[in-house]
N, C-alpha and C. Protein backbone atom coordinates (compact mmCIF):
# COMPACT_ATOMS: atom_id res chain seq x y z
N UNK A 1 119.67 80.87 104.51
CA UNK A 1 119.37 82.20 104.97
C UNK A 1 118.18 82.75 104.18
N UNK A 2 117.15 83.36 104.91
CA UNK A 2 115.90 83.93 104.32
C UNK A 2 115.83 85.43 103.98
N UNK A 3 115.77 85.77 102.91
CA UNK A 3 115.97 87.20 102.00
C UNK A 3 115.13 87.78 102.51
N UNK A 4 115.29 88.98 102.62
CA UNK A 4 114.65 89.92 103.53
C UNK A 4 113.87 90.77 102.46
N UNK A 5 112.67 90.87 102.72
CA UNK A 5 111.66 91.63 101.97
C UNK A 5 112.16 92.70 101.17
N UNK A 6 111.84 93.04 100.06
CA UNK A 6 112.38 94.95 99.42
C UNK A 6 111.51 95.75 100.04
N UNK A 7 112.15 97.01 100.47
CA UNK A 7 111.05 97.79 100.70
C UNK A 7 111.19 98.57 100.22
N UNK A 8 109.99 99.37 99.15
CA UNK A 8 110.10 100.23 98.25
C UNK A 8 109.75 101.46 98.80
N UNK A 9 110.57 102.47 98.83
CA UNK A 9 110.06 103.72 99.48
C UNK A 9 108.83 104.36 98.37
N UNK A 10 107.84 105.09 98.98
CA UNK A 10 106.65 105.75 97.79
C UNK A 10 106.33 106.92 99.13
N UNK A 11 106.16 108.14 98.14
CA UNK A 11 105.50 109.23 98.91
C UNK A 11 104.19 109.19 98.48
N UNK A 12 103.65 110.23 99.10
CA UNK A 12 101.54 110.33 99.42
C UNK A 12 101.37 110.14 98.31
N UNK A 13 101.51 111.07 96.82
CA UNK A 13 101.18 110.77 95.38
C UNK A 13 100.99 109.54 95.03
N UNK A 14 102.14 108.55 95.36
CA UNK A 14 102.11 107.65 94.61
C UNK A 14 100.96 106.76 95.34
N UNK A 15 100.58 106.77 96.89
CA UNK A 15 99.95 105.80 97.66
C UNK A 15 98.56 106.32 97.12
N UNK A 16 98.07 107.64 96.89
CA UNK A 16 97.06 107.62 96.32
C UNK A 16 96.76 107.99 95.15
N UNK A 17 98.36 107.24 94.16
CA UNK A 17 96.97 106.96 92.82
C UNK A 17 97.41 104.97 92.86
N UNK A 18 97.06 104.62 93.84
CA UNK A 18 96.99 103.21 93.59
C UNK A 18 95.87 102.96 94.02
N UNK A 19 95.19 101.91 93.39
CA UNK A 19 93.94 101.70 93.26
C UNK A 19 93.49 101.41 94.35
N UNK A 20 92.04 102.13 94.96
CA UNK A 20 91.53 101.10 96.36
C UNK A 20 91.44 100.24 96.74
N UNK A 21 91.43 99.86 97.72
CA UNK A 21 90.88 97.80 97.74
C UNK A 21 90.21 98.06 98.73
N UNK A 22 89.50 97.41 98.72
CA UNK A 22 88.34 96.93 99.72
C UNK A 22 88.62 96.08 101.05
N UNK A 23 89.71 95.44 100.60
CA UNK A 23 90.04 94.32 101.26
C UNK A 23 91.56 94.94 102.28
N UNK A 24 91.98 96.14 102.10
CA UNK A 24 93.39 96.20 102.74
C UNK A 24 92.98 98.02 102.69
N UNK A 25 93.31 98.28 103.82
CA UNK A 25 93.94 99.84 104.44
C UNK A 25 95.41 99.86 104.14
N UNK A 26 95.60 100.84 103.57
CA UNK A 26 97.09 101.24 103.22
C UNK A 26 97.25 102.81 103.82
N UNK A 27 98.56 103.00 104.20
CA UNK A 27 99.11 104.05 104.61
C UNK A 27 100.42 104.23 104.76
N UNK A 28 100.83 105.29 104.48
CA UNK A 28 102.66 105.42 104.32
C UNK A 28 103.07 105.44 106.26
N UNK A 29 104.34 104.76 106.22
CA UNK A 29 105.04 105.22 107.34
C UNK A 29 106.73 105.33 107.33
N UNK A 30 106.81 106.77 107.34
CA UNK A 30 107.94 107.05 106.97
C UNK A 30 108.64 106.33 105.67
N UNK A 31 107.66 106.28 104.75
CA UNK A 31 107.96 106.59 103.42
C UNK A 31 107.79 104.86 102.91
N UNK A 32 107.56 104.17 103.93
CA UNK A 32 106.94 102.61 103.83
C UNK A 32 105.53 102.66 103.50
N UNK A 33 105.10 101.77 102.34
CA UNK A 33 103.45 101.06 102.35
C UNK A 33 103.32 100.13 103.77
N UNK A 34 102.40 100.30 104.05
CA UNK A 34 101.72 99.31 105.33
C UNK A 34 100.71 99.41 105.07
N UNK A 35 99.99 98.17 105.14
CA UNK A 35 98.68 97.65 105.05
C UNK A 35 98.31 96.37 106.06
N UNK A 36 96.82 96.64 106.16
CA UNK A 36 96.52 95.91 107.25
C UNK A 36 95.25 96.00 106.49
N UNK A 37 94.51 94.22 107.03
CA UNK A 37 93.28 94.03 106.95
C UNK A 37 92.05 94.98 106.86
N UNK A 38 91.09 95.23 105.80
CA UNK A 38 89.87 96.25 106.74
C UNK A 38 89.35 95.46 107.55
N UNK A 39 89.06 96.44 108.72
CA UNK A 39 88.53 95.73 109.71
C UNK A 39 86.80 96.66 109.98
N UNK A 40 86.46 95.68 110.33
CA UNK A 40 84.58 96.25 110.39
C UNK A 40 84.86 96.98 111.75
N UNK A 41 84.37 98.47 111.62
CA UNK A 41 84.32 99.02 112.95
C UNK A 41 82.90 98.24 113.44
N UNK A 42 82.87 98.81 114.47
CA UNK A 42 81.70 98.23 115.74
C UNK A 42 80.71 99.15 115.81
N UNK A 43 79.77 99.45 116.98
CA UNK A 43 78.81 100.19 117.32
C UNK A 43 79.78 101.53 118.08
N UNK A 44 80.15 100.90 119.14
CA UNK A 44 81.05 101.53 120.45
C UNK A 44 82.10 102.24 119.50
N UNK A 45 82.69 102.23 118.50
CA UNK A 45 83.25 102.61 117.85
C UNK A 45 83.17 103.93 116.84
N UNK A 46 82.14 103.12 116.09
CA UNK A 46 81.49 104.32 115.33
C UNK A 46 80.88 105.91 116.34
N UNK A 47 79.98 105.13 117.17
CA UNK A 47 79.30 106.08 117.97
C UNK A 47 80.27 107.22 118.87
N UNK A 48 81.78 106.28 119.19
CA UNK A 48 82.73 106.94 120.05
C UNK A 48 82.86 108.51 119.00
N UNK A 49 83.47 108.01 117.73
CA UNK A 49 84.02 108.73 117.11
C UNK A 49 82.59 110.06 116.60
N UNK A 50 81.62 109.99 116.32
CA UNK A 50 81.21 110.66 116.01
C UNK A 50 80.63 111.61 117.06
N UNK A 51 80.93 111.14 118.43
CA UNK A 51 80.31 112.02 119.71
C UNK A 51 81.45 112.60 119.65
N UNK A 52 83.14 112.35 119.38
CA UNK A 52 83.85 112.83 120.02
C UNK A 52 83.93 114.22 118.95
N UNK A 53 83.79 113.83 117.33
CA UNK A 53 83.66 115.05 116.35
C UNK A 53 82.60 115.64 117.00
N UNK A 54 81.64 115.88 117.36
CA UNK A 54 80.42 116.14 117.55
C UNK A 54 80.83 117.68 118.42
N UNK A 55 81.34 116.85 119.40
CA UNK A 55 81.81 117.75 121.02
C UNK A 55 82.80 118.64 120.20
N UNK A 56 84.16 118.16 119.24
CA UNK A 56 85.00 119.09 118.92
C UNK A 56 84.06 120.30 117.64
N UNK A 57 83.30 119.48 117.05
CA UNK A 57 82.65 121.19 115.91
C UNK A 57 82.13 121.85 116.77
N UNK A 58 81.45 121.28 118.02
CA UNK A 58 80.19 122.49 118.64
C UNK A 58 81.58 123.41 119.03
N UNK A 59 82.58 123.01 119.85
CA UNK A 59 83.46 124.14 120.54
C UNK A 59 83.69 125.00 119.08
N UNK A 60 84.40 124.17 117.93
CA UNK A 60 85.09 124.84 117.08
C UNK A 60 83.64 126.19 116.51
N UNK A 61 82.44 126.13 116.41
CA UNK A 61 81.74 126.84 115.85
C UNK A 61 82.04 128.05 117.66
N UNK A 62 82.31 127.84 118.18
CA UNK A 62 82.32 129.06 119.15
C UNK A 62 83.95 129.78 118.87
N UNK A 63 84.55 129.42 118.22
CA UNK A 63 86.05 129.81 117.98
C UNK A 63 85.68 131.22 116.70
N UNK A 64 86.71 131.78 116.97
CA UNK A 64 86.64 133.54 116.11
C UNK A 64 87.25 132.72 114.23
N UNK A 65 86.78 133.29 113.36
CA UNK A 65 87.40 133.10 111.92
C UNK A 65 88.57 133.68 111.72
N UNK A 66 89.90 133.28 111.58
CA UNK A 66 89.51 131.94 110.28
C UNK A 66 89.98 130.49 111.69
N UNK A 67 89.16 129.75 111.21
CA UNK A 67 89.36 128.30 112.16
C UNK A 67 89.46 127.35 111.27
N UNK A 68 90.18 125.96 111.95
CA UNK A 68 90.57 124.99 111.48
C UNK A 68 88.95 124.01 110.90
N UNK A 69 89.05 122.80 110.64
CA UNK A 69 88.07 122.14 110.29
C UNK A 69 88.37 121.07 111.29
N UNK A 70 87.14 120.49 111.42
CA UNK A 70 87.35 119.00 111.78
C UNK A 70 86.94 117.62 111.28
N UNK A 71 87.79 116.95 111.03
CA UNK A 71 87.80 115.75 110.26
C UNK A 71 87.97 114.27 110.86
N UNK A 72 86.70 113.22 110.50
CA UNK A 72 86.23 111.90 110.82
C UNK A 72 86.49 111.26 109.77
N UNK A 73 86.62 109.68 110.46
CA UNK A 73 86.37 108.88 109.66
C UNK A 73 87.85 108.74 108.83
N UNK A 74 88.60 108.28 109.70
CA UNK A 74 89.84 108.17 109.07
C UNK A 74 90.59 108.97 107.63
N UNK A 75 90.60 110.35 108.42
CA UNK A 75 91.04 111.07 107.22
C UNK A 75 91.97 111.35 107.06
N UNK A 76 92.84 111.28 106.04
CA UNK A 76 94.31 111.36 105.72
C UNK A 76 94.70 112.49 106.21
N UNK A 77 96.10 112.22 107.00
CA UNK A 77 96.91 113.68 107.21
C UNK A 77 98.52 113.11 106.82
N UNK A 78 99.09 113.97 105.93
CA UNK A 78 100.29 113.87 105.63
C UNK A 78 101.44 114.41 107.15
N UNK A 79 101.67 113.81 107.91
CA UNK A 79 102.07 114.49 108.89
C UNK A 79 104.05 114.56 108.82
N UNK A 80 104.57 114.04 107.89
CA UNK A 80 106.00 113.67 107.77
C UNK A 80 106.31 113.86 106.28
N UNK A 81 107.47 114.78 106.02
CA UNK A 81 107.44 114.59 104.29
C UNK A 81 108.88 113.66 104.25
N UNK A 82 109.34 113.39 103.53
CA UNK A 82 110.61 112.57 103.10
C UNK A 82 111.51 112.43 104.00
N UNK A 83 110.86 111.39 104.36
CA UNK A 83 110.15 110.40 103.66
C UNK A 83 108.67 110.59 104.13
N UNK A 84 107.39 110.01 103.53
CA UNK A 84 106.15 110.56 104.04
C UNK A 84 105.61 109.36 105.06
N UNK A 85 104.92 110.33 106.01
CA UNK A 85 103.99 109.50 107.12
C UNK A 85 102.74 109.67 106.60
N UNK A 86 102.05 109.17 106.05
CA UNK A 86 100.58 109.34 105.75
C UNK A 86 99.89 108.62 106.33
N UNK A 87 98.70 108.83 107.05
CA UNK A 87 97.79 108.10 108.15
C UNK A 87 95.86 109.00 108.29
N UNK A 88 95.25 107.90 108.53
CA UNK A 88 94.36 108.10 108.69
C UNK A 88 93.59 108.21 109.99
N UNK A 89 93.49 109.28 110.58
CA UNK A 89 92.94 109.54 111.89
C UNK A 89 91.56 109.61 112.16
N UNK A 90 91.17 108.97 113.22
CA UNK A 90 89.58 108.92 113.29
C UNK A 90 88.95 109.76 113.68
N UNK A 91 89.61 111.27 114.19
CA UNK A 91 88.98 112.30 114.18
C UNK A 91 90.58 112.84 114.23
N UNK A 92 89.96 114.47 113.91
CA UNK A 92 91.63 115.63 113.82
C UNK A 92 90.81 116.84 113.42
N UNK A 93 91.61 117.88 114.05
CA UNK A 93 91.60 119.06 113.61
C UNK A 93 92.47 119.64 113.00
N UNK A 94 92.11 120.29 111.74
CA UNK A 94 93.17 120.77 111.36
C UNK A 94 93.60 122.55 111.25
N UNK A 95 94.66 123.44 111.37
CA UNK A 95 94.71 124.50 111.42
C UNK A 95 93.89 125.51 110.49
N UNK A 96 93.87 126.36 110.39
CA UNK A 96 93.40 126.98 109.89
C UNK A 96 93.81 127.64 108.01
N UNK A 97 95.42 127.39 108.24
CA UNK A 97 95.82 127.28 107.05
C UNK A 97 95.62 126.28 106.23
N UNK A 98 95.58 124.89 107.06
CA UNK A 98 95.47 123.63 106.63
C UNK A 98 94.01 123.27 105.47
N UNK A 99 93.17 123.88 106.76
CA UNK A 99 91.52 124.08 106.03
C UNK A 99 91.32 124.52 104.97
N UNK A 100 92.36 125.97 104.57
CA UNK A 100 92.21 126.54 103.66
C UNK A 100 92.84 126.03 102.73
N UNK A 101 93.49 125.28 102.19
CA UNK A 101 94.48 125.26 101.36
C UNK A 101 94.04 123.56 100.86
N UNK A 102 92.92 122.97 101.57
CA UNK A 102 92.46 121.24 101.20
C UNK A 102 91.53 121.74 101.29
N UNK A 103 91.69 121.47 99.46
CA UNK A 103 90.65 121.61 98.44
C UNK A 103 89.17 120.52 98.54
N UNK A 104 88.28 120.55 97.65
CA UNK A 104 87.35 119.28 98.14
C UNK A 104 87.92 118.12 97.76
N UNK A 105 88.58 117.97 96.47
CA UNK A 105 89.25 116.72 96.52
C UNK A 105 90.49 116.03 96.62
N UNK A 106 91.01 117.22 97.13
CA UNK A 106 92.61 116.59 98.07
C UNK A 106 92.20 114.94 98.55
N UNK A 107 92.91 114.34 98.18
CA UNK A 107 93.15 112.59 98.89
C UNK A 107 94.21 113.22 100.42
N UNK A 108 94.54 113.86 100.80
CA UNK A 108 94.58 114.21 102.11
C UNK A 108 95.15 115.70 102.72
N UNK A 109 94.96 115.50 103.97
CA UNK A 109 95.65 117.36 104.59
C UNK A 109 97.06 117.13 104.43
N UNK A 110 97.48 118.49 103.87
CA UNK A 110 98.73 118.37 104.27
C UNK A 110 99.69 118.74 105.81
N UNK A 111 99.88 118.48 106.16
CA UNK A 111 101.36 118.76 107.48
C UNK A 111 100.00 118.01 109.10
N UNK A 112 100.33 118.54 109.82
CA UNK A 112 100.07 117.71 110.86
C UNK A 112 99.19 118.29 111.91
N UNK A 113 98.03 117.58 112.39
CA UNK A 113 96.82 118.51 112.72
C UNK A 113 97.27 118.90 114.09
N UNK A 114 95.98 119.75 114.30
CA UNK A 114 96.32 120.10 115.91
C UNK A 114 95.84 119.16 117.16
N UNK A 115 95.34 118.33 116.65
CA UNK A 115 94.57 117.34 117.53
C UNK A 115 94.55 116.32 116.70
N UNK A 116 95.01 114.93 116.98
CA UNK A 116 94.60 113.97 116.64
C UNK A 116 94.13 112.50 117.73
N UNK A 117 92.95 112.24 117.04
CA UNK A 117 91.80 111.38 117.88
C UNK A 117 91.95 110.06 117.49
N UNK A 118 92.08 108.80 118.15
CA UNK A 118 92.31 107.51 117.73
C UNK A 118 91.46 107.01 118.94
N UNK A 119 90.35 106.69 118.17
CA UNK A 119 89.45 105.49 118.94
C UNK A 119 89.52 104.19 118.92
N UNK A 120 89.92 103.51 119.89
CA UNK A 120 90.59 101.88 120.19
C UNK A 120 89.26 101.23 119.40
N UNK A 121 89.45 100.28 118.92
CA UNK A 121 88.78 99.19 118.78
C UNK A 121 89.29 98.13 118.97
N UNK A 122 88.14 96.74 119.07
CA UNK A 122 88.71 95.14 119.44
C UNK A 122 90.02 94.91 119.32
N UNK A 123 90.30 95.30 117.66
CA UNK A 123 91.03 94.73 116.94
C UNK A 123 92.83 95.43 117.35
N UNK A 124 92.66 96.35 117.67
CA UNK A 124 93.81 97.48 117.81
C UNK A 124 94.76 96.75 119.28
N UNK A 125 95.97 96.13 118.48
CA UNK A 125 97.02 96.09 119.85
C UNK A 125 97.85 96.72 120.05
N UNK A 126 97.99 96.82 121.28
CA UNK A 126 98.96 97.57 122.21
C UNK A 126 100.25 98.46 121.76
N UNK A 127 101.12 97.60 121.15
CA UNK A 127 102.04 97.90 120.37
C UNK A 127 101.68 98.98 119.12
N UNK A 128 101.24 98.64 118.24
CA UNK A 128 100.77 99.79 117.17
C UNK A 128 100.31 100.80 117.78
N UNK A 129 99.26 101.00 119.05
CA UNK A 129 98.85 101.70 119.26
C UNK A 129 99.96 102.58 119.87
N UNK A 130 101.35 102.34 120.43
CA UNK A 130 102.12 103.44 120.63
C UNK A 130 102.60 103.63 119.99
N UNK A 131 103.55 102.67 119.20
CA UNK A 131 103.85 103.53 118.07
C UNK A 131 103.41 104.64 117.06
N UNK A 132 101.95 104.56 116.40
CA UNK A 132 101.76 105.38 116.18
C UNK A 132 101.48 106.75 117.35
N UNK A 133 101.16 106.76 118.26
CA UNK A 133 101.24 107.50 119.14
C UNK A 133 102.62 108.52 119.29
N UNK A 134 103.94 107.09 119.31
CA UNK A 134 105.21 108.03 119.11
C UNK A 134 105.18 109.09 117.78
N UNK A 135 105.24 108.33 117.03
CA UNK A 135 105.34 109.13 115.26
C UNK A 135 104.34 110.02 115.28
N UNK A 136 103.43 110.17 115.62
CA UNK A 136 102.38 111.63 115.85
C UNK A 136 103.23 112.41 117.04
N UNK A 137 103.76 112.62 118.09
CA UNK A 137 104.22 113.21 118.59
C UNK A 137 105.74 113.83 118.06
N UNK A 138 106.14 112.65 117.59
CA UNK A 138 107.73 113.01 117.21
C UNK A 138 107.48 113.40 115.71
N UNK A 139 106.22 113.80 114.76
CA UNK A 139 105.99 114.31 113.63
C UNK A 139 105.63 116.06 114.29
N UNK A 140 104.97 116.49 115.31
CA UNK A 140 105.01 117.37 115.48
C UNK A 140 103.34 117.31 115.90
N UNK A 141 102.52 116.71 115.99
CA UNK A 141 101.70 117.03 116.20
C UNK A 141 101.34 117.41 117.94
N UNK A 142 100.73 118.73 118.35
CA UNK A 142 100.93 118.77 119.63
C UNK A 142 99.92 118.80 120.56
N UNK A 143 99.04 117.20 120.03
CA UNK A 143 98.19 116.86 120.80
C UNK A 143 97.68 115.63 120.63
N UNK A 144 97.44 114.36 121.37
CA UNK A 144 96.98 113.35 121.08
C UNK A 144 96.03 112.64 122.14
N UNK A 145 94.96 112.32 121.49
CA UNK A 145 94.06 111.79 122.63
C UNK A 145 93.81 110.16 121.97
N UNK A 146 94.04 109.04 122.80
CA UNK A 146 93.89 107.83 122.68
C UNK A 146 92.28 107.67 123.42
N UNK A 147 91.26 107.51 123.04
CA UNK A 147 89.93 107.02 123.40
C UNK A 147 89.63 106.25 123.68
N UNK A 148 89.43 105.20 124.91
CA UNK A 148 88.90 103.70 125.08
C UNK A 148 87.79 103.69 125.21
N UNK A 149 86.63 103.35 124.43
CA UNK A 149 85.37 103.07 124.53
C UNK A 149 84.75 102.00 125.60
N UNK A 150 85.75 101.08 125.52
CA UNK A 150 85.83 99.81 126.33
C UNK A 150 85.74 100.25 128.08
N UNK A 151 86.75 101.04 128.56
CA UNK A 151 87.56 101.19 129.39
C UNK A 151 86.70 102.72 130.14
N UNK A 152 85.91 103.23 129.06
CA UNK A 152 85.51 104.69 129.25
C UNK A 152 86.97 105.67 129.51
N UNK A 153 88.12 105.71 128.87
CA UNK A 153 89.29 106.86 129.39
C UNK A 153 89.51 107.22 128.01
N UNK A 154 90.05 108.37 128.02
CA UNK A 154 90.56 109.52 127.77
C UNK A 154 92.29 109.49 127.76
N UNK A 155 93.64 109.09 127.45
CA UNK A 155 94.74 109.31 127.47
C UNK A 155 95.04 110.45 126.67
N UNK A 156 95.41 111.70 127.08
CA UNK A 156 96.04 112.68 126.41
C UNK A 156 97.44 112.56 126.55
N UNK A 157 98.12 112.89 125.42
CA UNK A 157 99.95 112.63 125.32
C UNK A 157 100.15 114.14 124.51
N UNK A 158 101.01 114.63 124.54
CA UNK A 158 102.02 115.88 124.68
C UNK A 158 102.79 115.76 124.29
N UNK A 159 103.95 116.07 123.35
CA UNK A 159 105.80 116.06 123.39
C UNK A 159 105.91 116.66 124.36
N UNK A 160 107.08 115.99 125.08
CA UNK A 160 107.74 115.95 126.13
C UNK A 160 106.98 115.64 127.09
N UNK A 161 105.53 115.27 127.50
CA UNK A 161 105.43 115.23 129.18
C UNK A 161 104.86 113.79 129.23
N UNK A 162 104.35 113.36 130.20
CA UNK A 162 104.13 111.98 130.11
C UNK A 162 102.45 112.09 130.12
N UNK A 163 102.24 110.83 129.87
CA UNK A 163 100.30 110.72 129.27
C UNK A 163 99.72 111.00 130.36
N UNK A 164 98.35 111.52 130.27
CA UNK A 164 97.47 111.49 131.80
C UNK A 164 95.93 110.92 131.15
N UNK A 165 96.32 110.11 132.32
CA UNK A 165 94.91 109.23 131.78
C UNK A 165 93.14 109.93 132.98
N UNK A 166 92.23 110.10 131.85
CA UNK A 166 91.20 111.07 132.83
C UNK A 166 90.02 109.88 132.27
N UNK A 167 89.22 109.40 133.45
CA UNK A 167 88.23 108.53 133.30
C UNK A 167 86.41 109.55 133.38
N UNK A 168 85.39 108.48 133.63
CA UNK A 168 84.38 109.00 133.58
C UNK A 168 84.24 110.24 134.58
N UNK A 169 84.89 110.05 135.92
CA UNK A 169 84.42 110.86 136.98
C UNK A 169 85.32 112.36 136.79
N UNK A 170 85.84 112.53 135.45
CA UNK A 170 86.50 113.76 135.19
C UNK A 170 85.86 114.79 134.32
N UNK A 171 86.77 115.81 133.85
CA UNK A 171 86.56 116.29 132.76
C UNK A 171 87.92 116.66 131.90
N UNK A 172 87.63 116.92 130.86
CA UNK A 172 89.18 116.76 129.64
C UNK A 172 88.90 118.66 129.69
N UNK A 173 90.09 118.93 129.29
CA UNK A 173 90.09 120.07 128.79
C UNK A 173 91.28 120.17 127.72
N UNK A 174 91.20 121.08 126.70
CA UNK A 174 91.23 121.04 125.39
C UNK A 174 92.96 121.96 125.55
N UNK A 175 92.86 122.97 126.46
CA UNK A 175 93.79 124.26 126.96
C UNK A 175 95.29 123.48 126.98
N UNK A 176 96.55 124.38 126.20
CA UNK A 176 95.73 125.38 125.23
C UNK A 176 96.03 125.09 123.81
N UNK A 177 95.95 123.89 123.29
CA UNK A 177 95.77 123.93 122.00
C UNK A 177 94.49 123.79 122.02
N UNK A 178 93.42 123.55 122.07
CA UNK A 178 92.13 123.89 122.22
C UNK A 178 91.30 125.34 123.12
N UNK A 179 91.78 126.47 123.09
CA UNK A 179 91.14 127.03 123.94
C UNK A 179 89.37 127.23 124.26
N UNK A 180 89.61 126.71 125.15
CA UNK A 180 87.94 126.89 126.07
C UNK A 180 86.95 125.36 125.79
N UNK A 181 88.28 124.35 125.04
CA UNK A 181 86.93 123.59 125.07
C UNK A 181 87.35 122.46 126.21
N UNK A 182 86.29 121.95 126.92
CA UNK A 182 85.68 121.38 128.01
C UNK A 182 84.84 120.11 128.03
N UNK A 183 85.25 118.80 128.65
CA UNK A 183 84.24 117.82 128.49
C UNK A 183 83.65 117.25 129.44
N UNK A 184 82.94 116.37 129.58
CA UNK A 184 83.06 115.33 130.92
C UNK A 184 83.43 114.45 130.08
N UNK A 185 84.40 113.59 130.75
CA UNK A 185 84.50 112.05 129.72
C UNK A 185 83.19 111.49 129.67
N UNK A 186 82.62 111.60 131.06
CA UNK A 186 81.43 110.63 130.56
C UNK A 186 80.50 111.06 129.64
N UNK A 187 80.87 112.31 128.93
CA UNK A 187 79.60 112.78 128.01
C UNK A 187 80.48 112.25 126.27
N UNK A 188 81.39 112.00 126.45
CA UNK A 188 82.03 111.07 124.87
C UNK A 188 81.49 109.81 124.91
N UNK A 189 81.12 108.80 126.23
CA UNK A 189 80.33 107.69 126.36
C UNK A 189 79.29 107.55 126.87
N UNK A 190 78.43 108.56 126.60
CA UNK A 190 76.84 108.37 126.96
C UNK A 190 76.39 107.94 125.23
């Protein structure tokens, strides 16, 4: 019979004072280390993510003070405490309390943004990709957009309702955890 791995529970503190590596992405899930390969983002990738921040600051600079921030480039959000979910999202907004209160060198936000953005790449299968999808919804976050660069779509997911998938010949709208903001999909892949 083959012994089954230990798994050591660690909250956010402890995941970030362990040393970086270069070589492995780490992130808590539900109070588990998981790590996975770094993987080299792409062109279609990079470019997805920074059109899609791009589109969310211009709306957010039309929003009244105090407003949330928005954050690229896989930035930590503590979205689960004890046990902790800690994850890195490739774009998110975060509330307005949230903004205020992550300092410049917080190693991440605390509680769970209002939008979180996950741009597919090569490497990303199927499976992970809902799961985390579930655990952002069932953490509380009450908005999720899955991005296919590949595919040109848009999947927005909700607690409780089921996903709606909006391609190039649409437009996304933000309403109403986003009020007033507006896209064409095809303007996240031009």
């Amino acid at each position: 019979m083959t012994a089954k791995p230990t798994i050591v529970a660690m909250n956010s503190d402890e995941l970030f004072a362990m040393r970086p590596s270069k070589k492995v992405d780490r992130w808590l899930f539900r109070g588990e280390l998981r790590e996975s390969k770094v993987t080299k983002r792409n062109p279609s990738h990079s470019r997805t993510v920074m059109t899609v921040g791009t589109l969310l600051n211009n709306w957010l600079r039309t929003r009244p003070e105090p407003r949330g921030k928005i954050y690229g480039g896989e930035a930590y959000f503590r979205i689960r405490k004890d046990p902790d979910t800690n994850v890195g999202i490739d774009v998110a907004l975060s509330t307005p309390e949230q903004a205020a209160a992550t300092g410049k060198k917080a190693s991440y936000v605390d509680g769970q943004p209002v939008l979180a953005v996950e741009v597919l790449s090569p490497h990303d299968k199927h499976q992970d990709v809902v799961v985390m999808t579930e655990e952002y919804l069932d953490c509380g976050v009450p908005l999720v957009w899955i991005v296919d660069p590949y595919e040109e779509t848009v999947t927005v997911h909700r607690p409780g309702a089921k996903p709606v998938l909006f391609n190039t010949d649409q437009d996304l709208s933000g309403d109403p955890e986003l009020p007033g903001f507006r896209c064409r999909v095809a303007d996240i892949f031009e």
